[in-house]
Protein backbone atom coordinates (compact mmCIF):
# COMPACT_ATOMS: atom_id res chain seq x y z
CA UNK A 1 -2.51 31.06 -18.18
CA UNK A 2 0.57 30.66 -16.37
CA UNK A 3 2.40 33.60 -15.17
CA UNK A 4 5.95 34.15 -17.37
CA UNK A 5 9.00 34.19 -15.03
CA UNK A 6 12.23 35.96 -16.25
CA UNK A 7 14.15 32.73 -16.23
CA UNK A 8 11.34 31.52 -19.04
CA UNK A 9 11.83 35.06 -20.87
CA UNK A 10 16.03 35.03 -20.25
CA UNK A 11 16.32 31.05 -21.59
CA UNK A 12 14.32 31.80 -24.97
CA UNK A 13 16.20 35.25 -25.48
CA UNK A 14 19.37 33.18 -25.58
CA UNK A 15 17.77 30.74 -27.89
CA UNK A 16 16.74 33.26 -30.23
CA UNK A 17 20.97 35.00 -30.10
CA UNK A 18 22.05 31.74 -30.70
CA UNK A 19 20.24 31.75 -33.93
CA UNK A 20 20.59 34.78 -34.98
CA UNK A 21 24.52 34.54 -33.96
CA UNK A 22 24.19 36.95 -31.77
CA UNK A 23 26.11 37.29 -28.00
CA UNK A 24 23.90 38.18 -25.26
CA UNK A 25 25.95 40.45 -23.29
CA UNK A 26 26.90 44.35 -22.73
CA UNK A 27 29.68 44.83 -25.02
CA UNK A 28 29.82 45.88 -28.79
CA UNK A 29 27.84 43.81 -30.65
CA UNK A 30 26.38 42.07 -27.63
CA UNK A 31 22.53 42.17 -27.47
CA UNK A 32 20.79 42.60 -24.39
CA UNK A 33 17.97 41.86 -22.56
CA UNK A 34 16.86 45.45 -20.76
CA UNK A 35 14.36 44.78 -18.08
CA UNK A 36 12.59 48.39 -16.69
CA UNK A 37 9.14 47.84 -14.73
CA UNK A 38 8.62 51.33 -14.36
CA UNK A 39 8.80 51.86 -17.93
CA UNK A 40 6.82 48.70 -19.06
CA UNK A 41 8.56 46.11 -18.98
CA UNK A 42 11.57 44.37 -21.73
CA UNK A 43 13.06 45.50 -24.38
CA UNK A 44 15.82 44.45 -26.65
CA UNK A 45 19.11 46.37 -26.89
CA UNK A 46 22.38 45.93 -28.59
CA UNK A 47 25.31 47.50 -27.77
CA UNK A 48 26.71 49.60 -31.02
CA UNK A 49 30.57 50.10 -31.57
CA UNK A 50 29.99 54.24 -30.94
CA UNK A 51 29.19 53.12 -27.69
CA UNK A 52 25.59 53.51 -28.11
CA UNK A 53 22.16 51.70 -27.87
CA UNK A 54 20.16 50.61 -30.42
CA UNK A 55 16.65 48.42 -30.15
CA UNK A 56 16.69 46.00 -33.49
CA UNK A 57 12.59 44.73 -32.35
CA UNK A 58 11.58 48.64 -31.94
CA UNK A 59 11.74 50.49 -28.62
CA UNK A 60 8.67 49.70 -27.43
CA UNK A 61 8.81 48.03 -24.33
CA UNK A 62 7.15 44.44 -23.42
CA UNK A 63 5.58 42.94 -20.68
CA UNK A 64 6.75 39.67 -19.56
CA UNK A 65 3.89 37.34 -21.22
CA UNK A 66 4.58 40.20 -24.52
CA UNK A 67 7.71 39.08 -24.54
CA UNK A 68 7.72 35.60 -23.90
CA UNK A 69 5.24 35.58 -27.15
CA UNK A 70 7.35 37.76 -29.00
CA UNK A 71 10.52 35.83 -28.67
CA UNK A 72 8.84 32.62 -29.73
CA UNK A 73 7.49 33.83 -32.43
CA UNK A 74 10.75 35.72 -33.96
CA UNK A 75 12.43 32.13 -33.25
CA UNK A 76 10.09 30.49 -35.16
CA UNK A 77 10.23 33.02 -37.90
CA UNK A 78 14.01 32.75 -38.15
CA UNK A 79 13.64 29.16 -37.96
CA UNK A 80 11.24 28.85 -41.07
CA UNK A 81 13.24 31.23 -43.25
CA UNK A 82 16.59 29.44 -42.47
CA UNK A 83 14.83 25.94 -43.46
CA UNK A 84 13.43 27.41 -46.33
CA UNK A 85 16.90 29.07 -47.51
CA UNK A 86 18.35 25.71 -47.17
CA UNK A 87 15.84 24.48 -49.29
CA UNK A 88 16.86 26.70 -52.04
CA UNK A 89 20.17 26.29 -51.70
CA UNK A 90 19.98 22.57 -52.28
CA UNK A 91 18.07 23.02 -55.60
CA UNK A 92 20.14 25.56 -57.13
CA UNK A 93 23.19 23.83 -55.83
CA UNK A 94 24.40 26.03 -53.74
């Protein structure tokens, strides 16, 4: 297996706040990509209005392959329940 580069890990991170409408970025709202060897590795933040941090994935910090896996996976989660919701929406009309 391939080592995971941060480029790989940054490029599906935007994916995945493009479909969540998210903005990747450090102000309110913005989610970001926090990157801390020393602490184990990634994590996802976003910014709160109070000025504080949240982590919407948990706290718990990923290594690079962890996250690379992670990411792909939450896309393709998002991915399936937005198809599905469609779906629905076309039978009851919607």
């Amino acid at each position: 297996m391939a080592r995971t580069t941060k480029k790989e890990i940054i490029g599906v991170f935007n994916i995945l706040c493009r479909i969540m409408n998210k903005t990747a970025g450090h102000q309110q709202g913005d989610w970001c990509l926090d990157y801390a060897p020393i602490y184990g590795g990634y994590v996802i933040e976003e910014i709160m209005e109070s000025g504080g941090i949240s982590h919407p994935f948990g706290s718990g910090r990923r290594s690079a392959r962890e996250m690379y896996l992670s990411l792909n996976m939450a896309i393709d989660a998002v991915t399936e329940i937005k198809h599905q919701q469609k779906t629905i929406n076309k039978y009851e009309g919607v």
